[in-house]
PDB file of N, CA and C in Angstrom:
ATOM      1  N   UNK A   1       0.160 -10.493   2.463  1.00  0.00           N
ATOM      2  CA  UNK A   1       0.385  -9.452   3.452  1.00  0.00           C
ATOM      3  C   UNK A   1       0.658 -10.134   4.790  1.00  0.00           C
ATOM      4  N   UNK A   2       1.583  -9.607   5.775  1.00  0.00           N
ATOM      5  CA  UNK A   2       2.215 -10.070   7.030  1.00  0.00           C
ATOM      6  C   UNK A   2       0.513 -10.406   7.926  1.00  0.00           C
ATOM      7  N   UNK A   3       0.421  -9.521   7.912  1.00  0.00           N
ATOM      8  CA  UNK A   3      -0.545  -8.903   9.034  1.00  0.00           C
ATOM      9  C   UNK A   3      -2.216  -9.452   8.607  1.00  0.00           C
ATOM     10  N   UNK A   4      -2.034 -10.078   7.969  1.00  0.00           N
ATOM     11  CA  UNK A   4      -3.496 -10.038   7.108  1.00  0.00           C
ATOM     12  C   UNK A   4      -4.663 -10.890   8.239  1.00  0.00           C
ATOM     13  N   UNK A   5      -3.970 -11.662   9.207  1.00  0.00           N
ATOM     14  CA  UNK A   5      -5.260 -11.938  10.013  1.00  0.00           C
ATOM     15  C   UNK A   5      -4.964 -10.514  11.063  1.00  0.00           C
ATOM     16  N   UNK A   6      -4.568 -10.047  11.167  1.00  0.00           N
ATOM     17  CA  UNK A   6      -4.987  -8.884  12.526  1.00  0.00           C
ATOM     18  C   UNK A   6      -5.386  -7.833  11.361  1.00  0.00           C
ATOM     19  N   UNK A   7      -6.040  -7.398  10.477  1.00  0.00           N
ATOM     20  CA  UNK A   7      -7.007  -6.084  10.128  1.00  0.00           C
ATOM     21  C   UNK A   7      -8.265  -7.216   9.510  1.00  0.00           C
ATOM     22  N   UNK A   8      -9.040  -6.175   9.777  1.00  0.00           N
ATOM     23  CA  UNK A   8     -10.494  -6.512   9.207  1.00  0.00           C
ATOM     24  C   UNK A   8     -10.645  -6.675   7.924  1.00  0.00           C
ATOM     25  N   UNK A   9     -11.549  -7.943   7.659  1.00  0.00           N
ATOM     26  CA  UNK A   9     -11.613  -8.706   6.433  1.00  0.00           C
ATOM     27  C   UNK A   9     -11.721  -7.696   5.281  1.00  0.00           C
ATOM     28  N   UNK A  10     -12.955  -6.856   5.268  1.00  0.00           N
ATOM     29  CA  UNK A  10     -13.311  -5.834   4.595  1.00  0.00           C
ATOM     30  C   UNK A  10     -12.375  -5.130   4.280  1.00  0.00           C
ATOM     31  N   UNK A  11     -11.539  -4.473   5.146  1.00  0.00           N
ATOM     32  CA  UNK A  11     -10.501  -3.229   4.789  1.00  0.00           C
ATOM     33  C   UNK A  11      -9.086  -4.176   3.946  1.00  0.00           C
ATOM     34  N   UNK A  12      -9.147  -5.856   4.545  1.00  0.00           N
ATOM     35  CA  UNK A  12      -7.908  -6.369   3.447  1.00  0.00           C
ATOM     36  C   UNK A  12      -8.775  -7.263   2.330  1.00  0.00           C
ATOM     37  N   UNK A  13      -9.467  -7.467   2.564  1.00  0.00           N
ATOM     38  CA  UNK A  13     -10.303  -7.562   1.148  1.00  0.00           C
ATOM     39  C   UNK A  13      -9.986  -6.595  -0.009  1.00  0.00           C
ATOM     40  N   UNK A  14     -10.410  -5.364   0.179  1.00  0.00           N
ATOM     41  CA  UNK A  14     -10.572  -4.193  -0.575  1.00  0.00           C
ATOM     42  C   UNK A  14      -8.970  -3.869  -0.788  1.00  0.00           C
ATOM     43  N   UNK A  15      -8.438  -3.828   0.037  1.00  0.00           N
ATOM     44  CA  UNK A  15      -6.839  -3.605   0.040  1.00  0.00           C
ATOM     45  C   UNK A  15      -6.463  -4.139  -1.113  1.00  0.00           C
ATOM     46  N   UNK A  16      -6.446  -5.564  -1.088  1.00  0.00           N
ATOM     47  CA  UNK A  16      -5.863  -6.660  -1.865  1.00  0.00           C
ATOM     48  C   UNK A  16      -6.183  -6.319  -3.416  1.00  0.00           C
ATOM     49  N   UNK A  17      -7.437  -6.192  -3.481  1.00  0.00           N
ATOM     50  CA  UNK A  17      -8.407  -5.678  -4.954  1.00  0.00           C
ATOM     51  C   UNK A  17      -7.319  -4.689  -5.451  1.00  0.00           C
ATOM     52  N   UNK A  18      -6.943  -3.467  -4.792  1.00  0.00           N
ATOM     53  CA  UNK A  18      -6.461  -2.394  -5.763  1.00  0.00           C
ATOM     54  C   UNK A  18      -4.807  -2.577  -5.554  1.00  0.00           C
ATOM     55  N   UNK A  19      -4.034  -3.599  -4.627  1.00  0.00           N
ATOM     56  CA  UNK A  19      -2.931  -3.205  -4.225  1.00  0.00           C
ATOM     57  C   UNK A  19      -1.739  -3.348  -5.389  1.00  0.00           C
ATOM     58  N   UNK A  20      -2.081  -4.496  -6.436  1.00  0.00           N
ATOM     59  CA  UNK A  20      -1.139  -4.596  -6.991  1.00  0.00           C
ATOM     60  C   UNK A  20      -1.354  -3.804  -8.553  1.00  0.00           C
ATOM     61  N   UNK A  21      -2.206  -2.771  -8.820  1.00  0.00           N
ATOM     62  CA  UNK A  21      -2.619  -1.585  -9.139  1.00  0.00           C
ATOM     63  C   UNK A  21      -1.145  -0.540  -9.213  1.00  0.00           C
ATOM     64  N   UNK A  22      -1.936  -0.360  -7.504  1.00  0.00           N
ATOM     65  CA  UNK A  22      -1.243   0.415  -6.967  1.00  0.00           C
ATOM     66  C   UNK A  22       0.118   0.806  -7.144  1.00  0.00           C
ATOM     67  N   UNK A  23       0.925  -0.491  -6.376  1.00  0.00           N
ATOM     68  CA  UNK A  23       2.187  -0.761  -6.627  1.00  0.00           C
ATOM     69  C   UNK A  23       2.692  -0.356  -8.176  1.00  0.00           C
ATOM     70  N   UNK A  24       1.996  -0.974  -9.409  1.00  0.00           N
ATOM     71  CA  UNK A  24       2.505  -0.675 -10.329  1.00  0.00           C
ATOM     72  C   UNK A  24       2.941   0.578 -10.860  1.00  0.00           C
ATOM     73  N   UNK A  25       1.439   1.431 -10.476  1.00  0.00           N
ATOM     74  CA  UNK A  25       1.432   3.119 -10.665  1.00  0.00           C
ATOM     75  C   UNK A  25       2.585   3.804  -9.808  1.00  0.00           C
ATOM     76  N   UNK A  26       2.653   2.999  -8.704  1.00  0.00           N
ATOM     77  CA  UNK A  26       3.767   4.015  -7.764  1.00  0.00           C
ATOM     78  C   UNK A  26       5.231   3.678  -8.164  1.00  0.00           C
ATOM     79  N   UNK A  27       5.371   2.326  -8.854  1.00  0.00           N
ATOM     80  CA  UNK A  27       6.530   1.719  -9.282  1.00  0.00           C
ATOM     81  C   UNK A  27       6.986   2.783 -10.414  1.00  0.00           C
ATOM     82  N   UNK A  28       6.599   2.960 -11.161  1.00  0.00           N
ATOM     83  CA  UNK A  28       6.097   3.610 -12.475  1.00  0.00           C
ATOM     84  C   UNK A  28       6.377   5.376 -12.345  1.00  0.00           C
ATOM     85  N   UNK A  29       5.733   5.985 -11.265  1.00  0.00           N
ATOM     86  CA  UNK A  29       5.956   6.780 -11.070  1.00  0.00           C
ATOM     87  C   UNK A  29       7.005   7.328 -10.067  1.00  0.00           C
ATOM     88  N   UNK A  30       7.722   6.393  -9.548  1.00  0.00           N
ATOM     89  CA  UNK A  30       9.072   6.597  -8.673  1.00  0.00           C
ATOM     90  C   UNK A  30      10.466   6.764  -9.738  1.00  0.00           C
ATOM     91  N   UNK A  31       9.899   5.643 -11.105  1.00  0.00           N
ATOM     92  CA  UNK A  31      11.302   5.746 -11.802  1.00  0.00           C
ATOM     93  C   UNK A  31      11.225   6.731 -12.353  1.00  0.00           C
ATOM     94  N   UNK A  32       9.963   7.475 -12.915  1.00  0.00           N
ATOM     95  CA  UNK A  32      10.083   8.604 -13.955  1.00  0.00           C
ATOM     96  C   UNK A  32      10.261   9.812 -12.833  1.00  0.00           C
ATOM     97  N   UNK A  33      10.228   9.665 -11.546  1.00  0.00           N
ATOM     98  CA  UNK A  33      10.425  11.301 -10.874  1.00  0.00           C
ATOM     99  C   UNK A  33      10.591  10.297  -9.546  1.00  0.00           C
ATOM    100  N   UNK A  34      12.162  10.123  -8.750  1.00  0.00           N
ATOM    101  CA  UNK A  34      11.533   9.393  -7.677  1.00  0.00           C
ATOM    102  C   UNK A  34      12.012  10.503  -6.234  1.00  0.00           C
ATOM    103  N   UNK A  35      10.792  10.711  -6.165  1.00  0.00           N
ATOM    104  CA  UNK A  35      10.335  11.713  -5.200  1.00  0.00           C
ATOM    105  C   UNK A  35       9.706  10.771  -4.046  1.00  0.00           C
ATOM    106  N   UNK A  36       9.879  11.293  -2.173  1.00  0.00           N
ATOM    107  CA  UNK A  36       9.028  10.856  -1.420  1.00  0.00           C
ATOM    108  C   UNK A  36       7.448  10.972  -1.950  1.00  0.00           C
ATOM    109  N   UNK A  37       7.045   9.919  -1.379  1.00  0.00           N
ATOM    110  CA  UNK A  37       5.580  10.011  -1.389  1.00  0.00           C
ATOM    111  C   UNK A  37       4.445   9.992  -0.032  1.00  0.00           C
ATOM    112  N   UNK A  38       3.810  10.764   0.147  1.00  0.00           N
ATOM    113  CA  UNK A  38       2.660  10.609   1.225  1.00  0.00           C
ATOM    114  C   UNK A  38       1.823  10.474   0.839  1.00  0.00           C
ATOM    115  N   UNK A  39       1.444   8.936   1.418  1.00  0.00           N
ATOM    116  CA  UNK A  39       0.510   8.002   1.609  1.00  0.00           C
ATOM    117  C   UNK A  39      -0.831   8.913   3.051  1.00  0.00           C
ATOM    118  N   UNK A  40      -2.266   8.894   2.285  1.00  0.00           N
ATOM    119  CA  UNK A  40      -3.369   9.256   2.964  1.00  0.00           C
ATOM    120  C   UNK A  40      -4.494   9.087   2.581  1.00  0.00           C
ATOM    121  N   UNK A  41      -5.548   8.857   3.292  1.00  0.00           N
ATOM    122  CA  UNK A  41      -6.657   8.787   3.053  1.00  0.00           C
ATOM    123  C   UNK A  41      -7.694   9.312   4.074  1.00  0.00           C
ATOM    124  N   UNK A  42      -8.932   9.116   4.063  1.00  0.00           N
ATOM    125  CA  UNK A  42     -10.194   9.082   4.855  1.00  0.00           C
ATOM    126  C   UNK A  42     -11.383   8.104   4.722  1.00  0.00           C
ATOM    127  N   UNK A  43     -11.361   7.239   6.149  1.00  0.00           N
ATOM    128  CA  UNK A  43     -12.579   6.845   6.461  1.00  0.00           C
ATOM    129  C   UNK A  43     -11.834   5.524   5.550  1.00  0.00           C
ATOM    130  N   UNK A  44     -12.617   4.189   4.472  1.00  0.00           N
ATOM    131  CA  UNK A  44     -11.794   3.491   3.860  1.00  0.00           C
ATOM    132  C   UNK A  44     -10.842   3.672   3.246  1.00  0.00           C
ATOM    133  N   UNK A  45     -10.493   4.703   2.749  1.00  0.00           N
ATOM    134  CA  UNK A  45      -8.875   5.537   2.225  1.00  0.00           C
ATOM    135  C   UNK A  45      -8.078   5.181   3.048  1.00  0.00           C
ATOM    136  N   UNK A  46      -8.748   5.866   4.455  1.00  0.00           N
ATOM    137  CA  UNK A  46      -7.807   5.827   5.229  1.00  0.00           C
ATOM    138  C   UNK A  46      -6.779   4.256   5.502  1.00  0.00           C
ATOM    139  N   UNK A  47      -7.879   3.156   5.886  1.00  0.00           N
ATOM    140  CA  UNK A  47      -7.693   2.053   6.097  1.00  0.00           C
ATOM    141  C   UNK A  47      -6.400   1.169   5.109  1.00  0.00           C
ATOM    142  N   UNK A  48      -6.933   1.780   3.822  1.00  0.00           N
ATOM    143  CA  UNK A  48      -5.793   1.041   2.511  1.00  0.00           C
ATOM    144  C   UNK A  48      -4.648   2.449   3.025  1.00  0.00           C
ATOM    145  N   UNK A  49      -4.963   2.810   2.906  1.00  0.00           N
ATOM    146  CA  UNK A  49      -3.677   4.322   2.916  1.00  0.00           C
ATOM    147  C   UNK A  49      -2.678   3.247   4.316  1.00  0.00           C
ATOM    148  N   UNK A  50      -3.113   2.976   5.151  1.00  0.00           N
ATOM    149  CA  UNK A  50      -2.416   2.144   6.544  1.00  0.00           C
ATOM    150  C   UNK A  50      -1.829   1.462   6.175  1.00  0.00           C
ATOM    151  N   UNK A  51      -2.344  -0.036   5.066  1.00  0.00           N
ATOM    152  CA  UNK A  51      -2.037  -0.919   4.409  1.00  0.00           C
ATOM    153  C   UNK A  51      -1.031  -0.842   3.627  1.00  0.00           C
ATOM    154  N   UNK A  52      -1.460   0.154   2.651  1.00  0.00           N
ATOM    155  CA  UNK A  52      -0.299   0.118   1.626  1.00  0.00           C
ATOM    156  C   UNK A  52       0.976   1.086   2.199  1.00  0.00           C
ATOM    157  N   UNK A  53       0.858   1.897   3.435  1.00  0.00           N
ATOM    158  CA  UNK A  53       2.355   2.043   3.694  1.00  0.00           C
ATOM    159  C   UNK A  53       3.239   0.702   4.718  1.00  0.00           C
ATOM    160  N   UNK A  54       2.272   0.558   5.168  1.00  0.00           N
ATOM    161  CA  UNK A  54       2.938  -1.448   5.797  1.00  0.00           C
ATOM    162  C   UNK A  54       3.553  -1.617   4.655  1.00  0.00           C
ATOM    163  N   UNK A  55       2.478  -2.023   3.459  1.00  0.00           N
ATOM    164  CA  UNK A  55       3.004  -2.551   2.660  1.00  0.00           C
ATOM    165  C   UNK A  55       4.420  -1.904   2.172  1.00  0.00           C
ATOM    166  N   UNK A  56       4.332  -0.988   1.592  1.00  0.00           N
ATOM    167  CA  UNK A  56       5.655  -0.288   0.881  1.00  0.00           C
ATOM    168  C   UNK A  56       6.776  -0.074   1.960  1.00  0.00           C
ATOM    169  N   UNK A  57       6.861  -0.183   3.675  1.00  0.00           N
ATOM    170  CA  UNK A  57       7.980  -0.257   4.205  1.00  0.00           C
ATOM    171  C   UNK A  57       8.277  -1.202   4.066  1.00  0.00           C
ATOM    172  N   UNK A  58       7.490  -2.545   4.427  1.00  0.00           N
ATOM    173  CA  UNK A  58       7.882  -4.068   4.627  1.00  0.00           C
ATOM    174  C   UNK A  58       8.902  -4.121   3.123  1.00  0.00           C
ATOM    175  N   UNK A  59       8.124  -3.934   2.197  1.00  0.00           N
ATOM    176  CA  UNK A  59       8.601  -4.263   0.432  1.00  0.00           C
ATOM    177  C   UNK A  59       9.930  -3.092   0.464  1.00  0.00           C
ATOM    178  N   UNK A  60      10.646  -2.111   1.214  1.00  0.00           N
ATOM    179  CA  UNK A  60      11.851  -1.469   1.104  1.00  0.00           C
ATOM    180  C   UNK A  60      12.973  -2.278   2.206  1.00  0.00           C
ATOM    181  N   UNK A  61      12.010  -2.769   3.411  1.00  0.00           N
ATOM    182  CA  UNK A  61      13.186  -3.650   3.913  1.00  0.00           C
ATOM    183  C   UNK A  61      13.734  -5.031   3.707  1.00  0.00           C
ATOM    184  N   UNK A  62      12.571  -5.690   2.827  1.00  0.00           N
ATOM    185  CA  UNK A  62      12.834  -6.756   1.977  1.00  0.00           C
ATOM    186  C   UNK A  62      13.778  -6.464   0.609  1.00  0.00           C
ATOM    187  N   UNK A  63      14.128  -5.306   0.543  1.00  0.00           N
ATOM    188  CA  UNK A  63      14.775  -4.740  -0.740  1.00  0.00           C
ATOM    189  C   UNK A  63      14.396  -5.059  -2.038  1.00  0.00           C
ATOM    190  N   UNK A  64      12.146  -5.233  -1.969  1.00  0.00           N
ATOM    191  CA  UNK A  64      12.029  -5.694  -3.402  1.00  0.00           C
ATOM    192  C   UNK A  64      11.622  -4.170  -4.085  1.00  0.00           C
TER     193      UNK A  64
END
């Protein structure tokens, strides 16, 4: 991740744990219906919810 020394250890700790999860399920579920998606959470939700849309713009302007 770009940014990984400016957020708190904890919130990219935890990030990191579910992100490439994540990615797969959303990969997965973009080809079978690819619909916008909104990204949200609360409280640590919230924090990965921040993360993983960094993440998923950075990963559309990198064109992966």
């Amino acid at each position: 991740m770009v940014v990984r020394d400016q957020v708190h250890g904890g919130f990219a700790a935890a990030y990191l744990k579910v992100k490439d999860g994540v990615m797969v399920k959303l990969a997965d579920l973009h080809a079978a219906n690819p619909l916008p998606v909104v990204i949200c959470g609360h409280s640590l939700g919230g924090a990965l919810a921040a993360l993983l849309a960094l993440d998923l713009a950075l990963s559309s302007q990198r064109g992966a």
